[in-house]
PDB file of N, CA and C in Angstrom:
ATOM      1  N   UNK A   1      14.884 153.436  -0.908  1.00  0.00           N
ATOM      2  CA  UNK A   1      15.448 152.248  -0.289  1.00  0.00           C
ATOM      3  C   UNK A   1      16.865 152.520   0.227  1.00  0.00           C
ATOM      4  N   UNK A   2      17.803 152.971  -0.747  1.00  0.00           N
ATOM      5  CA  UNK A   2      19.495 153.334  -0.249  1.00  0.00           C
ATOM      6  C   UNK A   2      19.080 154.674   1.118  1.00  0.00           C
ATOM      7  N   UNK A   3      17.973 155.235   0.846  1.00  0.00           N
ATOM      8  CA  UNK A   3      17.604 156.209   2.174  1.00  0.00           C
ATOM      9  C   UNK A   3      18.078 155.895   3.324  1.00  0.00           C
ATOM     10  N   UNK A   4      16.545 154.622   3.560  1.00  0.00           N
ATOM     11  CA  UNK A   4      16.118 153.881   4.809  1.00  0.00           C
ATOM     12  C   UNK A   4      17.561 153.142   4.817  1.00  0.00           C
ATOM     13  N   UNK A   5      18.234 152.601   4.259  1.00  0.00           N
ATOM     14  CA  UNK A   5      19.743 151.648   4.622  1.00  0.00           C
ATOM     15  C   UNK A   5      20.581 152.923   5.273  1.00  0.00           C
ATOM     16  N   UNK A   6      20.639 153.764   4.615  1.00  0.00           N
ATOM     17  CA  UNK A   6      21.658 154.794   4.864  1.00  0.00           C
ATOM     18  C   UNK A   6      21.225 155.175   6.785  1.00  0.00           C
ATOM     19  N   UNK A   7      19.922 155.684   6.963  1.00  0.00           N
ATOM     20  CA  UNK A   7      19.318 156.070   8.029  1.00  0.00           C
ATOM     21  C   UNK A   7      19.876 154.670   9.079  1.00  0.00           C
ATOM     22  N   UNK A   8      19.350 153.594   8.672  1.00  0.00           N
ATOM     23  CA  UNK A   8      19.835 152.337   9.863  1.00  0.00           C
ATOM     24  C   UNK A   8      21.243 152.264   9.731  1.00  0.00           C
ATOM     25  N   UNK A   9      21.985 152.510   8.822  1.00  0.00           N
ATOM     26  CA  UNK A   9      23.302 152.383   9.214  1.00  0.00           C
ATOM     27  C   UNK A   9      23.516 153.210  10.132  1.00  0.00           C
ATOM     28  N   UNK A  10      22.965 154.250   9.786  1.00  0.00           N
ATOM     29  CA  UNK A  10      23.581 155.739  10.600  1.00  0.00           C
ATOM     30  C   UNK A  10      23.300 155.373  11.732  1.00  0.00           C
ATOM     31  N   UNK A  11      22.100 154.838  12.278  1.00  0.00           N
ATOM     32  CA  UNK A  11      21.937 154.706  13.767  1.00  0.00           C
ATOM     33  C   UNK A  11      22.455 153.722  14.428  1.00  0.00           C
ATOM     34  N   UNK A  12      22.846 152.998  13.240  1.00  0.00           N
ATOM     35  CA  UNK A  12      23.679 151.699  14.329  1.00  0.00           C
ATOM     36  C   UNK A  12      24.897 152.206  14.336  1.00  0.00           C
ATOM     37  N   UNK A  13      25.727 153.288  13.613  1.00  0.00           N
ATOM     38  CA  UNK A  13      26.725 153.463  13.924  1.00  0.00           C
ATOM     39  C   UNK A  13      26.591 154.264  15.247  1.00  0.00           C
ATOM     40  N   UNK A  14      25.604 155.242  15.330  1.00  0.00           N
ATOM     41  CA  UNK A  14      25.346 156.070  16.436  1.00  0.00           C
ATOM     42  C   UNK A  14      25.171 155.292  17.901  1.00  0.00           C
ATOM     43  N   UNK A  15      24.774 154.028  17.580  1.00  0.00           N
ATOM     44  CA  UNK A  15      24.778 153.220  19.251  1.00  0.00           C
ATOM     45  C   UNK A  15      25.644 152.863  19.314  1.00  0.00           C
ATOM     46  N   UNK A  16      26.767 151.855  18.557  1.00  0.00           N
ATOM     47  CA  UNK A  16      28.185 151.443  18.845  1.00  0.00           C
ATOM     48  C   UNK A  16      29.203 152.685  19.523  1.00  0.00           C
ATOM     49  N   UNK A  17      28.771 153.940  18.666  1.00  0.00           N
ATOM     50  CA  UNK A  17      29.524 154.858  19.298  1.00  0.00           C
ATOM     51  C   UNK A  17      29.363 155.764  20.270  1.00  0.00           C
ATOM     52  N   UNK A  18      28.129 155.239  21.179  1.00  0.00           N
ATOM     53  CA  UNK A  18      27.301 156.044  22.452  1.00  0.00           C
ATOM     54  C   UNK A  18      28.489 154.900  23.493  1.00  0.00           C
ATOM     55  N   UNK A  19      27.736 153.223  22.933  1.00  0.00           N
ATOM     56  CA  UNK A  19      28.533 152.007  23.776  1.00  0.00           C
ATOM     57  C   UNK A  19      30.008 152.631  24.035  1.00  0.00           C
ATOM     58  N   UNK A  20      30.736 152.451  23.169  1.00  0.00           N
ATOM     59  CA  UNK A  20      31.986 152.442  23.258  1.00  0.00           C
ATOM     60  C   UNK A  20      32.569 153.775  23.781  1.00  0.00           C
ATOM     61  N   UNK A  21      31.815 154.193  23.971  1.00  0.00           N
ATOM     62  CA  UNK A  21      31.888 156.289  24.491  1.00  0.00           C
ATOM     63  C   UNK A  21      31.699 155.586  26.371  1.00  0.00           C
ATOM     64  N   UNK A  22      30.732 155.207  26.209  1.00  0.00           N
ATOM     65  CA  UNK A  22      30.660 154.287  27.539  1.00  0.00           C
ATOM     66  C   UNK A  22      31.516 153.740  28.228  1.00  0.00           C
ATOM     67  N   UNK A  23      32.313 152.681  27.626  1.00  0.00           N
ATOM     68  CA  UNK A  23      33.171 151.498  27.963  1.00  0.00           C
ATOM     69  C   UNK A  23      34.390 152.599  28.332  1.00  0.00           C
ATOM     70  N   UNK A  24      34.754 153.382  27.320  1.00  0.00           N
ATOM     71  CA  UNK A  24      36.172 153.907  27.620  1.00  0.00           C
ATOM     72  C   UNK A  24      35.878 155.218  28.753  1.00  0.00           C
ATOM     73  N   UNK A  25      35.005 155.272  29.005  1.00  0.00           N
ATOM     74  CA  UNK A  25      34.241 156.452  30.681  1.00  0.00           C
ATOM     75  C   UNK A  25      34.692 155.677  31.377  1.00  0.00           C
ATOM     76  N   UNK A  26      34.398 154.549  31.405  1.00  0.00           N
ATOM     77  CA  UNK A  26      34.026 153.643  32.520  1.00  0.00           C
ATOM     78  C   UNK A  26      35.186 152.985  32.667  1.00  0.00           C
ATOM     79  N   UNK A  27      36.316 152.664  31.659  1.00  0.00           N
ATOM     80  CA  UNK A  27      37.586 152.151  32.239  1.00  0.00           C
ATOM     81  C   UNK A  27      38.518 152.980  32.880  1.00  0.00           C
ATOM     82  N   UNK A  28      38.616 154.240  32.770  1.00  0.00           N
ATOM     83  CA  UNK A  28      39.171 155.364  32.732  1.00  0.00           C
ATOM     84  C   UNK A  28      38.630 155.664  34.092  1.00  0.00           C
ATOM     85  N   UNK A  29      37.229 156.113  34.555  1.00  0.00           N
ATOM     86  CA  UNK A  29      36.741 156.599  35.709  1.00  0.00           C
ATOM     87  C   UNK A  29      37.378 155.553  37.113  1.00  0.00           C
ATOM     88  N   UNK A  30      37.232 153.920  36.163  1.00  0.00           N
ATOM     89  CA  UNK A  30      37.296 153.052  37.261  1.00  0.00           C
ATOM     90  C   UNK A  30      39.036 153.166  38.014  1.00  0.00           C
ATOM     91  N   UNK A  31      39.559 153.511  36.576  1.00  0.00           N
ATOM     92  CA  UNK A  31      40.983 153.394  37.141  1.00  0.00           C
ATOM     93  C   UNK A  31      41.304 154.227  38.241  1.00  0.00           C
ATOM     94  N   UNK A  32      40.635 155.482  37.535  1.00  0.00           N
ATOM     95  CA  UNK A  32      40.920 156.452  38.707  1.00  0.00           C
ATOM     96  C   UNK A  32      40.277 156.324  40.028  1.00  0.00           C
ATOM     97  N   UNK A  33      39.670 155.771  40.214  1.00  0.00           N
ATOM     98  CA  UNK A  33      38.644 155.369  41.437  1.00  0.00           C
ATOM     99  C   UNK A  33      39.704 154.578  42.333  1.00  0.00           C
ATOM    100  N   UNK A  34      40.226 153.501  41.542  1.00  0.00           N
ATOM    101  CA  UNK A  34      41.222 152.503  41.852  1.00  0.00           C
ATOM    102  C   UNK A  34      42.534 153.151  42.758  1.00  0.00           C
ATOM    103  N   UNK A  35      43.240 154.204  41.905  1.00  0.00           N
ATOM    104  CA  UNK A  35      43.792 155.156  42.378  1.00  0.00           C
ATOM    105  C   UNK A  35      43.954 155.699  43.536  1.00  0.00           C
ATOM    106  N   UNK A  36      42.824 156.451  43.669  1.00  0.00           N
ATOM    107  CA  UNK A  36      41.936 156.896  44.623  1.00  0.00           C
ATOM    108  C   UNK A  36      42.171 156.135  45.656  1.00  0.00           C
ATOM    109  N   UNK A  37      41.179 155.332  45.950  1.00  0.00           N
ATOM    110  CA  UNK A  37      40.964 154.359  46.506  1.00  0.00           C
ATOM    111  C   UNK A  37      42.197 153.612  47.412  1.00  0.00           C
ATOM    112  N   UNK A  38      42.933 153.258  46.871  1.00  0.00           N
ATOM    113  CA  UNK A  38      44.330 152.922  47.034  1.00  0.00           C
ATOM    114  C   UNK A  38      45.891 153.448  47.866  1.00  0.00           C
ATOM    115  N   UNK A  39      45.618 154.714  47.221  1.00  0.00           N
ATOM    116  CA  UNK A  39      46.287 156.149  48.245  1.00  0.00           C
ATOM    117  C   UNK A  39      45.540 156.528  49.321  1.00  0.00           C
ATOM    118  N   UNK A  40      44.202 156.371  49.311  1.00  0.00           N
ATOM    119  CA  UNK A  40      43.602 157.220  50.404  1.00  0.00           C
ATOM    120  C   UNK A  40      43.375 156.443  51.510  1.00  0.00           C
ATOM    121  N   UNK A  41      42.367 155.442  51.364  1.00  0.00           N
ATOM    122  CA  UNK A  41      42.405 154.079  51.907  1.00  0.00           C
ATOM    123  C   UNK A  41      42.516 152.493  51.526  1.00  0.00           C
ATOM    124  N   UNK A  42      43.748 152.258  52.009  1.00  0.00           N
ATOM    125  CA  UNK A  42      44.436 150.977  50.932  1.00  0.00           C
ATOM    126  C   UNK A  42      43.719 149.820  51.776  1.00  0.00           C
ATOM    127  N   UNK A  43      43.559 149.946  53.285  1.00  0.00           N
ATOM    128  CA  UNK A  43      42.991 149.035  54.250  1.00  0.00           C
ATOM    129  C   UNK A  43      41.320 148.947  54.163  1.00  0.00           C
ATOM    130  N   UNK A  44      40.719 149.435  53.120  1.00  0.00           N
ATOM    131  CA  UNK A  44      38.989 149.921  53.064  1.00  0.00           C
ATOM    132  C   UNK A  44      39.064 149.878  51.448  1.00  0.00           C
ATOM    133  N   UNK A  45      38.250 148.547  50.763  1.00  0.00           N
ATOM    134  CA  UNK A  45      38.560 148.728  49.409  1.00  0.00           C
ATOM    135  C   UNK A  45      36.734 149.084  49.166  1.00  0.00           C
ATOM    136  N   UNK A  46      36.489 150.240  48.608  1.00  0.00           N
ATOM    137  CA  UNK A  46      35.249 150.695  48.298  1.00  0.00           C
ATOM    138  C   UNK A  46      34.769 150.463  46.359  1.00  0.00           C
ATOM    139  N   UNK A  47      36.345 150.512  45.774  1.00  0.00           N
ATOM    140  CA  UNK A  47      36.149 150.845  44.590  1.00  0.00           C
ATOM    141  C   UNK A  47      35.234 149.816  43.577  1.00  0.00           C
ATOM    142  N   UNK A  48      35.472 148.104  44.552  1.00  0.00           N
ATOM    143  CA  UNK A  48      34.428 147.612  43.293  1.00  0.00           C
ATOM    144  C   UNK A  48      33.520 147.722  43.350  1.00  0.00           C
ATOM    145  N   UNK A  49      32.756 148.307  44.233  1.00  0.00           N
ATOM    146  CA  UNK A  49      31.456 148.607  44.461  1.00  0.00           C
ATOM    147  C   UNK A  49      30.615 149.016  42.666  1.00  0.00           C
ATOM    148  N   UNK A  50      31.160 150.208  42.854  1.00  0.00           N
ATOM    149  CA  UNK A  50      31.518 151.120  41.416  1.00  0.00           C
ATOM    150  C   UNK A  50      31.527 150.482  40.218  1.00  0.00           C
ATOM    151  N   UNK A  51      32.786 149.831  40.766  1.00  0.00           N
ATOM    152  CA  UNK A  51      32.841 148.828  39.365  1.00  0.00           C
ATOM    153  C   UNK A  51      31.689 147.343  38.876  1.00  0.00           C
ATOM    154  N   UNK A  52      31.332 147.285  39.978  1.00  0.00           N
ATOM    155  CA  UNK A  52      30.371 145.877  40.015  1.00  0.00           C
ATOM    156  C   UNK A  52      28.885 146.696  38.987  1.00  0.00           C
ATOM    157  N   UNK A  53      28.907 147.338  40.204  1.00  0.00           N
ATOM    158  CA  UNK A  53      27.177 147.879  39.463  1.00  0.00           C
ATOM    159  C   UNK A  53      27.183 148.690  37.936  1.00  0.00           C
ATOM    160  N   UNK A  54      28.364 149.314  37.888  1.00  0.00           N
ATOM    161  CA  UNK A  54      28.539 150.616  36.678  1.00  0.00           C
ATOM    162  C   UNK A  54      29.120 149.448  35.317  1.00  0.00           C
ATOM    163  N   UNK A  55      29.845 147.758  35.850  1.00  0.00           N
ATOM    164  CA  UNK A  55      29.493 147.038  35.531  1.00  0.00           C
ATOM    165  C   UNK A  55      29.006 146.281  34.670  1.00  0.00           C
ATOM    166  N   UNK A  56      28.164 145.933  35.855  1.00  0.00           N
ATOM    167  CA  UNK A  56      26.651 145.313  35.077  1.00  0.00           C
ATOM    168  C   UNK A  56      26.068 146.503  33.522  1.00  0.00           C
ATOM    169  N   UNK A  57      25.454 147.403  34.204  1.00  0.00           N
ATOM    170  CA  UNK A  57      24.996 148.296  33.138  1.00  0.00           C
ATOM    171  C   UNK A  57      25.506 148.073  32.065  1.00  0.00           C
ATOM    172  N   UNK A  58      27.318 148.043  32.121  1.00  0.00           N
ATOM    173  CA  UNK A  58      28.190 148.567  30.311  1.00  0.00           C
ATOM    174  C   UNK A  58      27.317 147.038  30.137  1.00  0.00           C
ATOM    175  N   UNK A  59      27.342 146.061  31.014  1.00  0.00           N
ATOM    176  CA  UNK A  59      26.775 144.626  29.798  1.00  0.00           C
ATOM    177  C   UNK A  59      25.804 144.510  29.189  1.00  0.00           C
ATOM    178  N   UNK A  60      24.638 145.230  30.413  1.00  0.00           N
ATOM    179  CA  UNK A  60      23.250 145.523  29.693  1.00  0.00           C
ATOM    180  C   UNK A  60      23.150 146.339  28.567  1.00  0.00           C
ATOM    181  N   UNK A  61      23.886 147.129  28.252  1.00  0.00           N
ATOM    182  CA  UNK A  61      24.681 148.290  27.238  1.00  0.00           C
ATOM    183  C   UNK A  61      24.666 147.372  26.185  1.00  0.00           C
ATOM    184  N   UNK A  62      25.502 146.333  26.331  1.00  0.00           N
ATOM    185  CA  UNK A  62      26.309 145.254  25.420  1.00  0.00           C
ATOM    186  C   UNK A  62      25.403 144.697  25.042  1.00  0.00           C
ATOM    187  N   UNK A  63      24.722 144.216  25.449  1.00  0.00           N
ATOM    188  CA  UNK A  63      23.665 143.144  25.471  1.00  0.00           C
ATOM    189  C   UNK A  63      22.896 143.647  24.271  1.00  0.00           C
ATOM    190  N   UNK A  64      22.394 144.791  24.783  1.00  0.00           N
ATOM    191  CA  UNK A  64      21.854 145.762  23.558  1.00  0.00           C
ATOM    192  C   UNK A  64      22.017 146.240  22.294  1.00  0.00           C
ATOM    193  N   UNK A  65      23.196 146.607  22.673  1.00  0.00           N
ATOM    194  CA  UNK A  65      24.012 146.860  20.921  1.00  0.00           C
ATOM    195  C   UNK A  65      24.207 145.564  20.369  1.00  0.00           C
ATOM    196  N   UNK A  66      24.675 144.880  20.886  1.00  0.00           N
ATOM    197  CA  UNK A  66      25.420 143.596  20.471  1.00  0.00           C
ATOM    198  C   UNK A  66      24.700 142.166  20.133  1.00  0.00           C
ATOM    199  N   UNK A  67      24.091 141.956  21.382  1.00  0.00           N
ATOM    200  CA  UNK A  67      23.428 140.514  21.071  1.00  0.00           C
ATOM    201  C   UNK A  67      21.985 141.222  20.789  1.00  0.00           C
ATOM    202  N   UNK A  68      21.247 141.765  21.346  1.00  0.00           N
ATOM    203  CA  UNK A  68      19.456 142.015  20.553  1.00  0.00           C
ATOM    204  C   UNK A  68      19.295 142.859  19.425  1.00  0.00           C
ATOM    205  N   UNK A  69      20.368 143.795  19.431  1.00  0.00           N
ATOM    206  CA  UNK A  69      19.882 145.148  18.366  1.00  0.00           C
ATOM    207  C   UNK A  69      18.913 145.121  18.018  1.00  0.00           C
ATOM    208  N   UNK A  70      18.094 145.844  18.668  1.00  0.00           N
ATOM    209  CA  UNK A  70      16.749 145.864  17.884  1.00  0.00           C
ATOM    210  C   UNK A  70      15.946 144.949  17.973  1.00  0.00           C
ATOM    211  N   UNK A  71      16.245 143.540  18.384  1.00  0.00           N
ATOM    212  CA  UNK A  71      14.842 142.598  18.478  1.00  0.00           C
ATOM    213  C   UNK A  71      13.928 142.744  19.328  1.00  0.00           C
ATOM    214  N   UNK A  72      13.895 143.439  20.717  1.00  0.00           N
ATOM    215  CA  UNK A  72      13.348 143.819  21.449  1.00  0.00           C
ATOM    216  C   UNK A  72      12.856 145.127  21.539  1.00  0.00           C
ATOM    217  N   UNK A  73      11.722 145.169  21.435  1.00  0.00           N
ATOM    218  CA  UNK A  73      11.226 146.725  21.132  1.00  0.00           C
ATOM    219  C   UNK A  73      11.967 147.680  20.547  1.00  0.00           C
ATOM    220  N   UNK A  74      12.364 147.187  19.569  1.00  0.00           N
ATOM    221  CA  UNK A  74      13.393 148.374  18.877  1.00  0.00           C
ATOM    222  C   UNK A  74      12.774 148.132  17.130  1.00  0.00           C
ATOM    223  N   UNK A  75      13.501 148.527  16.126  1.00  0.00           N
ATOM    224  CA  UNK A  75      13.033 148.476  14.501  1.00  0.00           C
ATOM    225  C   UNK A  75      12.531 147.342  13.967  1.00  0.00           C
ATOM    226  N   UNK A  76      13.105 146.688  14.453  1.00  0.00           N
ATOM    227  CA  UNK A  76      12.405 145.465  13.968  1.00  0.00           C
ATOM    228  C   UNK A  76      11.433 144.589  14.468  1.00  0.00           C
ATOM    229  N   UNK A  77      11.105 144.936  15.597  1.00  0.00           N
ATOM    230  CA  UNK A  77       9.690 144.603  16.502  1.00  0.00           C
ATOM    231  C   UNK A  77       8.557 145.821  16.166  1.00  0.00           C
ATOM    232  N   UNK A  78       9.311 147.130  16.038  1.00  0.00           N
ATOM    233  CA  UNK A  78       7.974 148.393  15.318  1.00  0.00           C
ATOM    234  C   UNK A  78       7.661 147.867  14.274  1.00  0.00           C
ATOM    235  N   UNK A  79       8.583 147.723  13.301  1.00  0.00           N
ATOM    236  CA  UNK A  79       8.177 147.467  11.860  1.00  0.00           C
ATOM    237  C   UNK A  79       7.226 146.168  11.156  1.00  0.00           C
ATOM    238  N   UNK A  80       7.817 144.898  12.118  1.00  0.00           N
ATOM    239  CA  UNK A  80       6.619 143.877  12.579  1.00  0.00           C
ATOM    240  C   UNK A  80       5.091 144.370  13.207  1.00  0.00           C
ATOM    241  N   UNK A  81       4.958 145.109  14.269  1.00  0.00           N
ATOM    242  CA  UNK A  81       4.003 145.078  14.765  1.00  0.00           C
ATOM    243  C   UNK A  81       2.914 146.184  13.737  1.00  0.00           C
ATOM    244  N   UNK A  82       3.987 147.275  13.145  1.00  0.00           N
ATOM    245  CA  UNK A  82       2.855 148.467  12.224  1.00  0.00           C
ATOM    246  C   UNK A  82       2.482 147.208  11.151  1.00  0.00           C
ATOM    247  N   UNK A  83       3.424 146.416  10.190  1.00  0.00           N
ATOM    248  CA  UNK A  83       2.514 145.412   9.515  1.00  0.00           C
ATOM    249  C   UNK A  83       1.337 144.646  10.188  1.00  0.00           C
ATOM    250  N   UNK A  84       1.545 143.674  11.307  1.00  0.00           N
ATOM    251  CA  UNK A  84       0.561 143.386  11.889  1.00  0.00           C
ATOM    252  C   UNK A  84      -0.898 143.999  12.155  1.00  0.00           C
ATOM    253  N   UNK A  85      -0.793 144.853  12.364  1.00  0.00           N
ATOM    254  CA  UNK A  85      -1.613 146.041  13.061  1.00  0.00           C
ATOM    255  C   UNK A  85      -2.366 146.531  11.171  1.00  0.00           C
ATOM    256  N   UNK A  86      -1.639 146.844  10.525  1.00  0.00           N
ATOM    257  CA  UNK A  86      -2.456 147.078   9.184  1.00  0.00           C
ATOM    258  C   UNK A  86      -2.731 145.897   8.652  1.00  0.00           C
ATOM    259  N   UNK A  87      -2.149 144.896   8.565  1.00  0.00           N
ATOM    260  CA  UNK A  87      -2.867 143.611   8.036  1.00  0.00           C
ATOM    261  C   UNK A  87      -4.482 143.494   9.087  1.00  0.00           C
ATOM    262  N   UNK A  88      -4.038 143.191   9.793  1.00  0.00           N
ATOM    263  CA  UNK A  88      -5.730 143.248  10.963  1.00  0.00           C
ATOM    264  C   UNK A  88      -6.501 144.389  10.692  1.00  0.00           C
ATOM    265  N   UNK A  89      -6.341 145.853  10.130  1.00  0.00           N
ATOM    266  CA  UNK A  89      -7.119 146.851   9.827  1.00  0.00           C
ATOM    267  C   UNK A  89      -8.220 146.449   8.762  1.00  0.00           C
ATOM    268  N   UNK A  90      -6.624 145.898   7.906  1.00  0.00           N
ATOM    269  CA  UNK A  90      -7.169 145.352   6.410  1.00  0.00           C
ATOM    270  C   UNK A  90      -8.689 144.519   6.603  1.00  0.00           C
ATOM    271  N   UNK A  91      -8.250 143.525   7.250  1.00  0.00           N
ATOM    272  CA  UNK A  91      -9.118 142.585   6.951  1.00  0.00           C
ATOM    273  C   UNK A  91     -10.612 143.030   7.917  1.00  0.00           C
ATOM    274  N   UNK A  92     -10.484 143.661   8.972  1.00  0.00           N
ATOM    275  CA  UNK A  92     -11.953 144.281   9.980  1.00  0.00           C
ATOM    276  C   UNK A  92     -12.435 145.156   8.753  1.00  0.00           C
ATOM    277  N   UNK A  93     -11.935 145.734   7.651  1.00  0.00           N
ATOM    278  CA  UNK A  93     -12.291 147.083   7.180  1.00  0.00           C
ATOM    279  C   UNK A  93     -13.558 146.205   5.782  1.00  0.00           C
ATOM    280  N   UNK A  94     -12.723 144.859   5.750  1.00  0.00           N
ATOM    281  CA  UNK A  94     -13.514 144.163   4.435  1.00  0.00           C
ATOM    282  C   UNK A  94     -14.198 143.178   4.903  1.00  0.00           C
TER     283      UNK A  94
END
């Protein structure tokens, strides 16, 4: 039991720290884009482009770690459905 806790901790620490590996790419890249952008052509703004769509994603990111973890096809929808799935074995088998 302290296993399986140990294992889900571990992986939820492992997605917060993929996310947040993310977020700080993506503030960092954008700035420099901004930069960019700014010196090269200040009259032609291209950079939110970048930022709009690359964006969206970190939320869908968010969305994921944060608000569903897992309710959506992730551990706790497998672990529901393998019970399901052997309860129904159970009962066709008797």
């Amino acid at each position: 039991m302290n296993d399986e806790k140990y294992e889900r901790a571990k992986k939820r620490v492992e997605e917060l720290k993929k996310f947040y590996a993310n977020l700080v790419t993506y503030t960092v890249i954008n700035v420099i884009l901004i930069i960019i952008n700014l010196v090269t052509s200040p009259g032609s703004l291209w950079f939110y482009w970048v930022t709009i769509f690359w964006g969206a994603a970190i939320l869908l990111h968010a969305s994921k770690v944060f608000v569903l973890r897992g309710k959506f096809l992730g551990e706790e929808w497998e672990e529901k459905k393998i019970k399901e799935l052997m309860e129904k074995e159970g009962k066709s088998k008797a």
